[in-house]
Protein backbone atom coordinates (compact mmCIF):
# COMPACT_ATOMS: atom_id res chain seq x y z
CA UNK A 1 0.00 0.00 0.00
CA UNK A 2 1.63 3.00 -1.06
CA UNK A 3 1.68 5.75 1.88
CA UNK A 4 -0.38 8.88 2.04
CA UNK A 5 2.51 11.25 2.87
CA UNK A 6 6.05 11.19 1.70
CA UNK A 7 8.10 11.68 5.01
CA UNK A 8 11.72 12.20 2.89
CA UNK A 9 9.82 15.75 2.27
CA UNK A 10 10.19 16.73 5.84
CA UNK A 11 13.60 18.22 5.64
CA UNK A 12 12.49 20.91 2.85
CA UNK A 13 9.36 21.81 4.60
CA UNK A 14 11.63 22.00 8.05
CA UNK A 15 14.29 24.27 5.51
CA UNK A 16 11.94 26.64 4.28
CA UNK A 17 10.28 27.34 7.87
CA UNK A 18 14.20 27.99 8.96
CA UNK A 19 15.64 29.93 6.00
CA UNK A 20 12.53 31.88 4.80
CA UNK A 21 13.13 31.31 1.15
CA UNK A 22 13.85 28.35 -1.95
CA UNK A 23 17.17 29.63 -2.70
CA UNK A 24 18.55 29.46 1.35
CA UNK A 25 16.67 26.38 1.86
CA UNK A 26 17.82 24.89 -1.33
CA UNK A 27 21.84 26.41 -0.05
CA UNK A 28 21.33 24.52 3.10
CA UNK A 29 19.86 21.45 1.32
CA UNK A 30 22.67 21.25 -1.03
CA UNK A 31 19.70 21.60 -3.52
CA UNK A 32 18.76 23.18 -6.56
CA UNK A 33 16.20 26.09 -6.11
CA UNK A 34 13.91 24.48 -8.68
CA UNK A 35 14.35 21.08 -7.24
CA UNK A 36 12.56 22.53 -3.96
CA UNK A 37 9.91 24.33 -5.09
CA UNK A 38 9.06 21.14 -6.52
CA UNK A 39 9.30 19.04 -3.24
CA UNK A 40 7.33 22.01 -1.99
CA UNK A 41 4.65 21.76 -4.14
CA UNK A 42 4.24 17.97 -3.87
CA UNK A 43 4.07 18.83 -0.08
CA UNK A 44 1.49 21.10 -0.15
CA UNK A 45 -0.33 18.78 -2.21
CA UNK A 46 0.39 15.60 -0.11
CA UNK A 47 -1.06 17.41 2.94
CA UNK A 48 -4.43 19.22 1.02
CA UNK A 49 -3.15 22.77 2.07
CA UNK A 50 -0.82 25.82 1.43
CA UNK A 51 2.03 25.66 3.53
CA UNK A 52 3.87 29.04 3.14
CA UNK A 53 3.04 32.32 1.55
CA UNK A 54 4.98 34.79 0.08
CA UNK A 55 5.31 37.87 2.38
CA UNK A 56 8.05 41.09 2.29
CA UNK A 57 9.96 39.33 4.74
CA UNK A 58 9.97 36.11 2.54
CA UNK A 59 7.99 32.48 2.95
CA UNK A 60 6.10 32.82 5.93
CA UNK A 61 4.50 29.14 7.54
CA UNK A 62 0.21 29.38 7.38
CA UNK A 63 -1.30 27.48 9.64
CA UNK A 64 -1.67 24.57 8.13
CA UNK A 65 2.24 24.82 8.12
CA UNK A 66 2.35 24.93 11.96
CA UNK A 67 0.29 21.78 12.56
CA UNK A 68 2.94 20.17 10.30
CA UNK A 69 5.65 21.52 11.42
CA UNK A 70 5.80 19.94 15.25
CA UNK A 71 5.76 16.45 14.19
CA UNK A 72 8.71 17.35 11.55
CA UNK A 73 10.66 18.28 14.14
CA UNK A 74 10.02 15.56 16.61
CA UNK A 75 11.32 13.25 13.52
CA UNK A 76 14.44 15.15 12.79
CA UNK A 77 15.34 15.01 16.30
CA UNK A 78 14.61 11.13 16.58
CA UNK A 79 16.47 10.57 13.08
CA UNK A 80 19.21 12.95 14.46
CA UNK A 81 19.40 11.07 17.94
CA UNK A 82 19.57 8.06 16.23
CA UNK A 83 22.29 8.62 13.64
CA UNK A 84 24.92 9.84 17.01
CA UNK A 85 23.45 6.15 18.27
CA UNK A 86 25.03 4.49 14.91
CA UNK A 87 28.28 6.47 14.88
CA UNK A 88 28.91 5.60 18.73
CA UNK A 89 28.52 1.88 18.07
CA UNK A 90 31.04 2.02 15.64
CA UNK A 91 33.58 3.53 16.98
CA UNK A 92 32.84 2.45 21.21
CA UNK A 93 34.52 -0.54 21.99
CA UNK A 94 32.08 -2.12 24.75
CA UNK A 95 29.31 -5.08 23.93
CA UNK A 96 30.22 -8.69 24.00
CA UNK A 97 33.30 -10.81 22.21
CA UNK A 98 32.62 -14.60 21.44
CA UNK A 99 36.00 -16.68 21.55
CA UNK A 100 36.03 -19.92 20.74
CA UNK A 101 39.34 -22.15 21.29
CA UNK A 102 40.25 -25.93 22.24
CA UNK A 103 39.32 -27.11 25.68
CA UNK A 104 43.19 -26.71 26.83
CA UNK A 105 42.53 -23.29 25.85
CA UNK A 106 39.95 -22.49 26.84
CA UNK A 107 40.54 -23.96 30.68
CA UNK A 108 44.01 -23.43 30.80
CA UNK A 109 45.69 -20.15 29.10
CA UNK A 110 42.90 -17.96 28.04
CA UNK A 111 41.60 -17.26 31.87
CA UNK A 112 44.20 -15.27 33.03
CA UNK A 113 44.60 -13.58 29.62
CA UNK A 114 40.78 -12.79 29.55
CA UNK A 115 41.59 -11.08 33.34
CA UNK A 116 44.17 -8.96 32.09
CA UNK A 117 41.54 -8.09 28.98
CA UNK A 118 39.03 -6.74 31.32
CA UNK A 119 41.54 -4.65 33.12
CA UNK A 120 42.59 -2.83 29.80
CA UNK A 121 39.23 -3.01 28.29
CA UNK A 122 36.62 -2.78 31.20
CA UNK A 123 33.45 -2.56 28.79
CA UNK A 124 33.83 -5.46 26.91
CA UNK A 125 32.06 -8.90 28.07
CA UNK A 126 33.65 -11.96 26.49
CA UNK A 127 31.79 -15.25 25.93
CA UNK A 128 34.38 -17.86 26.01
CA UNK A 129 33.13 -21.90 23.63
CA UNK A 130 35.65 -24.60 24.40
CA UNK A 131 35.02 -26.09 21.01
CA UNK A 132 37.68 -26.16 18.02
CA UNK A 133 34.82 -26.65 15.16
CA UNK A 134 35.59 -24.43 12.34
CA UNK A 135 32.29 -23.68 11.61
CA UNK A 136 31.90 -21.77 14.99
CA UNK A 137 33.21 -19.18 12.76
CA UNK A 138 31.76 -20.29 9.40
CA UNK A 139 28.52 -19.66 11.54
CA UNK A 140 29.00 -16.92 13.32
CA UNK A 141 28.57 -18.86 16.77
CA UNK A 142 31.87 -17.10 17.40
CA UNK A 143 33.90 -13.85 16.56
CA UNK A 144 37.47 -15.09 17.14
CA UNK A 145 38.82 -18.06 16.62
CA UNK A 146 42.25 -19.98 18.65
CA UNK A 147 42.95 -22.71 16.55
CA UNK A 148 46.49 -25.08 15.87
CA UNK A 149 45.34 -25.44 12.38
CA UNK A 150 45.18 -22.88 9.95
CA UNK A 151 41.51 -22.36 8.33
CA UNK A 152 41.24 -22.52 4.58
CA UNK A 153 38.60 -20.60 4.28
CA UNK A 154 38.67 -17.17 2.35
CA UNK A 155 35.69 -15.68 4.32
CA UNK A 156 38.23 -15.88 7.50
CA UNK A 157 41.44 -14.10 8.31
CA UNK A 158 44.41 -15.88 10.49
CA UNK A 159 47.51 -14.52 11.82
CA UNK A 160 50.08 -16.70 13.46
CA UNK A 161 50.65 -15.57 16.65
CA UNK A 162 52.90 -18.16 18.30
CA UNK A 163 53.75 -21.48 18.60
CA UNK A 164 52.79 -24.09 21.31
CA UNK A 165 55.56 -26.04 22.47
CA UNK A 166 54.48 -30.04 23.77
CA UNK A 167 56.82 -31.87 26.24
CA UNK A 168 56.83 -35.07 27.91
CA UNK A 169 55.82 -35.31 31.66
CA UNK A 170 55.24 -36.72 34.80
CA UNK A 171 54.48 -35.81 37.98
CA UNK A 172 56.80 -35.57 40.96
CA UNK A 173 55.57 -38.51 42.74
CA UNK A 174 55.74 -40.75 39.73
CA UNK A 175 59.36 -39.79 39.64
CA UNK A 176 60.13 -40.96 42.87
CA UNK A 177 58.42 -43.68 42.54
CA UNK A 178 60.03 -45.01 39.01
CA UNK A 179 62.97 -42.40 38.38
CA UNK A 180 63.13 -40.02 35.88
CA UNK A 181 63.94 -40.79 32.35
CA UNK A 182 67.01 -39.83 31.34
CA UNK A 183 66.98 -40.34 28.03
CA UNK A 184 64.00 -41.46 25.41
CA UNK A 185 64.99 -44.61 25.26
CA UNK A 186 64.40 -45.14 28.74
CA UNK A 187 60.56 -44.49 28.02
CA UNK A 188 59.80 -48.12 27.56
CA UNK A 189 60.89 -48.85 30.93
CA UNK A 190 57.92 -46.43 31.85
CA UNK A 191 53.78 -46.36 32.09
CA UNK A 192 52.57 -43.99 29.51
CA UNK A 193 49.60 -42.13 29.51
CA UNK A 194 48.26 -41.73 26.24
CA UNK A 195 45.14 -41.37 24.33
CA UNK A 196 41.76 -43.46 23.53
CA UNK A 197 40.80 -42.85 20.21
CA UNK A 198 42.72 -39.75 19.09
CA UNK A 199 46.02 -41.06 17.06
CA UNK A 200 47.73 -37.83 17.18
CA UNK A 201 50.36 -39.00 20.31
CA UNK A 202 50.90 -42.38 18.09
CA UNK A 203 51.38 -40.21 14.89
CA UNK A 204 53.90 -38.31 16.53
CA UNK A 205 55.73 -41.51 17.60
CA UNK A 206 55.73 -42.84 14.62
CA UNK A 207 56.99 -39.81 12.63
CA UNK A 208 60.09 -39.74 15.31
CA UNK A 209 60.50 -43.33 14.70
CA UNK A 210 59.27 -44.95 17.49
CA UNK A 211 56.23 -46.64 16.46
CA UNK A 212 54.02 -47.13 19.31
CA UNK A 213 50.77 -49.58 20.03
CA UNK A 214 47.74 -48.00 21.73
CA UNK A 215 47.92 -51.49 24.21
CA UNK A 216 51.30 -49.64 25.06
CA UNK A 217 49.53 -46.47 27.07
CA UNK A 218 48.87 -47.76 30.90
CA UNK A 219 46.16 -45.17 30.80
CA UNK A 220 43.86 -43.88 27.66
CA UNK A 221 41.61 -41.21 27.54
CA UNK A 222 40.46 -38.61 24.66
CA UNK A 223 39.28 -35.96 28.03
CA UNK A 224 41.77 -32.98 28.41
CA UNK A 225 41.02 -32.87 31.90
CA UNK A 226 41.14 -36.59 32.77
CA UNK A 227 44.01 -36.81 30.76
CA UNK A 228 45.75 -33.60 32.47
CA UNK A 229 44.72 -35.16 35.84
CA UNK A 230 46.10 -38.50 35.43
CA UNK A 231 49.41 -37.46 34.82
CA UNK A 232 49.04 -35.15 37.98
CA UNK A 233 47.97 -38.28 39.77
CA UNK A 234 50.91 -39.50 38.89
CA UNK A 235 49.37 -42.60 36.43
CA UNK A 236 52.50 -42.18 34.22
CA UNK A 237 54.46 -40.14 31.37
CA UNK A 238 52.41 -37.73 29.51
CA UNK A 239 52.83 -36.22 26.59
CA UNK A 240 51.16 -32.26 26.70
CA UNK A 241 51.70 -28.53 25.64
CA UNK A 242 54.18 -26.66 27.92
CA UNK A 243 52.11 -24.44 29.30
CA UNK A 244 49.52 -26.77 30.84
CA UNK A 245 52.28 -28.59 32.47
CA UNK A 246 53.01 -24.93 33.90
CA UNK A 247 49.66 -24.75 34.91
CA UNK A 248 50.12 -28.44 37.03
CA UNK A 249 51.39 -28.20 40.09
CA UNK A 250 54.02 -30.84 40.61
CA UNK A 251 54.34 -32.26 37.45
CA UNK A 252 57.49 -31.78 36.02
CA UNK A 253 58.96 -31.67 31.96
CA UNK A 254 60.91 -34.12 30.79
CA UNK A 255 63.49 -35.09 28.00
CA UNK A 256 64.09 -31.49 26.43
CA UNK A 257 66.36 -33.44 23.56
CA UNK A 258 62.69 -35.79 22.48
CA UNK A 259 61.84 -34.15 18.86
CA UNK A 260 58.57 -32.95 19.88
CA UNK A 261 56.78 -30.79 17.08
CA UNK A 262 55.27 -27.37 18.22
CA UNK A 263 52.05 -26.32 17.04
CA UNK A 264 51.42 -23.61 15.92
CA UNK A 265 48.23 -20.60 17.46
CA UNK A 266 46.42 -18.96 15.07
CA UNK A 267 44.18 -15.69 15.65
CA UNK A 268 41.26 -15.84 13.01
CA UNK A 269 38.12 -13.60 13.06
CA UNK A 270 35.65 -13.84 9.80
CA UNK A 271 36.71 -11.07 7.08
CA UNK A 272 33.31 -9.09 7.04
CA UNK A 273 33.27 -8.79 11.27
CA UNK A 274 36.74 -7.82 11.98
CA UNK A 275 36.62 -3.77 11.44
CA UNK A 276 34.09 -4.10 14.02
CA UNK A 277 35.81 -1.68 17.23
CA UNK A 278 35.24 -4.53 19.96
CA UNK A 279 36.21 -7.37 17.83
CA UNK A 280 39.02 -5.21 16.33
CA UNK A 281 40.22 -4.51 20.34
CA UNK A 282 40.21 -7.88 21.94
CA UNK A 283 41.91 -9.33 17.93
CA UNK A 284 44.92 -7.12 18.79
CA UNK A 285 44.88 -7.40 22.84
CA UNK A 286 45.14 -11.65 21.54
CA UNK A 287 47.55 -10.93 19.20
CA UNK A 288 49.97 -9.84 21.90
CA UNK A 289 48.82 -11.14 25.40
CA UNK A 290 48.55 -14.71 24.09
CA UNK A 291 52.36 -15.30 23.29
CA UNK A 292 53.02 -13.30 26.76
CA UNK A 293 50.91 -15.62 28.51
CA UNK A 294 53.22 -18.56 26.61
CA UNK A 295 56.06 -16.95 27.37
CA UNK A 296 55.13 -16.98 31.08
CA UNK A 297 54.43 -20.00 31.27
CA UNK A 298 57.90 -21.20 30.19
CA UNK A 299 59.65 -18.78 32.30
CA UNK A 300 57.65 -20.99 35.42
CA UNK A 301 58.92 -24.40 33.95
CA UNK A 302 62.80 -22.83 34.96
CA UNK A 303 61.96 -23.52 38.14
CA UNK A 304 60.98 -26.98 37.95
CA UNK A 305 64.06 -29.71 37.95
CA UNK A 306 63.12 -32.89 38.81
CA UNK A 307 65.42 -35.35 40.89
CA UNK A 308 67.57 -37.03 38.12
CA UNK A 309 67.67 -40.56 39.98
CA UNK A 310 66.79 -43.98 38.30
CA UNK A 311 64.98 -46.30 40.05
């Protein structure tokens, strides 16, 4: 149903009442004169009555005008009040940042991180999804992305921002118990704890030549935490990222010389969101608190030295 009266004419009737003629309303339009007296007329005949008439002092506002006129400026001020709305959210950084990483992540180095993020930026809320699908991304179920993989996908952006070093591990009282490797051969006089159904810890042996059977691993599991726990139980070797080991009291790294590949962090965020302020603020605050939050970690391991006896 097409409407009765054209509200886009508003600003030319509210011109004319304010500048007193065509050509200063048309000036402060950045309109022609004729172009005006055209909106003008389709005005007056939208709304049945003369608006203006031509007096010495120029275009004065009949009555008709001055019912109009009240309700144009109500809507300029709303229009005007809502434009300063647009242009703050645009360039405030406050509102709510969805990061979605790997349960290690998620549990282990992005807590203290995220505390040091709401220090620096104290308006922004940040929803934190221990899940590593891709498509949290692909979906927008997420803004940013933590992920040891690289996406291929052109609708998302990834910097590398670090790399996550693994190390064998154990904890303190395992050591006692069975001595401390001293070398990776000694690891097959040792329980391992290892995964269920994952392969990744058996690809890795395999690519440094040690092929390994999964009947090998004293203790299985595919849970981060059960797996992180059962080496702090003391259940056997492990085999994790540096700085969850940093994050275990007790449990101590192992064999610096085992050829242990590093994985590598990437910082994605989907190409069409990331010029957004807030997702723009916590992108960069990643990009550098995340490898200081590795580097920490490492700087903790120094400390830890296990007793180098054999049982």
């Amino acid at each position: 149903m097409k409407p009765l009266f054209d509200w886009h004419l508003l600003p030319t009737l509210l011109a004319i009442a304010d500048h007193g003629s065509l050509l200063a309303a048309a000036r402060h339009l950045g309109l022609s004169q004729p172009t005006v007296g055209r909106q003008l007329a389709e005005l007056e005949r939208q709304w049945g009555a003369v608006l203006f008439e031509r007096t010495a002092r120029g275009l004065q506002a009949t009555a008709s005008a001055h019912q109009l006129l009240p309700h144009a400026r109500r809507m300029a001020e709303e229009a005007a009040s809502l434009e300063r709305a647009l242009q703050q959210s645009h360039t405030e950084v406050a509102g709510s940042v969805r990061i979605s990483a790997s349960q290690p992540v998620a549990c282990m180095l992005l807590p203290p991180v995220v505390a040091q993020l709401q220090a620096t930026l104290p308006d922004i809320q940040i929803e934190l999804v221990a899940d590593n699908a891709v498509s949290n991304l692909l979906e927008r179920e997420a803004d940013i992305a933590l992920r040891m993989v690289r996406p291929q996908q052109e609708s998302l952006v990834a910097k590398r921002i670090a790399d996550v070093r693994m190390t064998a591990c154990a904890s303190q009282a395992y050591l006692q118990r069975h001595g401390v490797p001293l070398t990776p051969a000694d690891l097959s006089h040792h329980r391992l704890v290892g995964q269920d159904r994952a392969t990744d810890l058996i690809h890795g042996f395999a690519a440094m030549g040690w092929p390994v059977a999964p009947q090998r691993f004293a203790f299985r599991t595919d849970d981060f935490v059960a797996y992180s726990q059962a080496v702090a139980a003391g259940l056997g070797v492990g085999f994790m990222a540096r700085y969850l080991v940093a994050a275990l009291p007790g449990v101590q790294p192992l064999l610096p010389e085992l050829p242990m590949p590093s994985l590598p962090v990437w910082l994605t965020v989907h190409r069409e969101i990331r010029t957004s302020p807030r997702i723009r603020a916590v992108y960069d605050f990643l990009g550098t608190a995340v490898p200081q939050a590795l580097q920490d970690s490492e700087s903790v391991l120094l400390h830890r030295t296990p007793t180098r006896t054999q049982p």
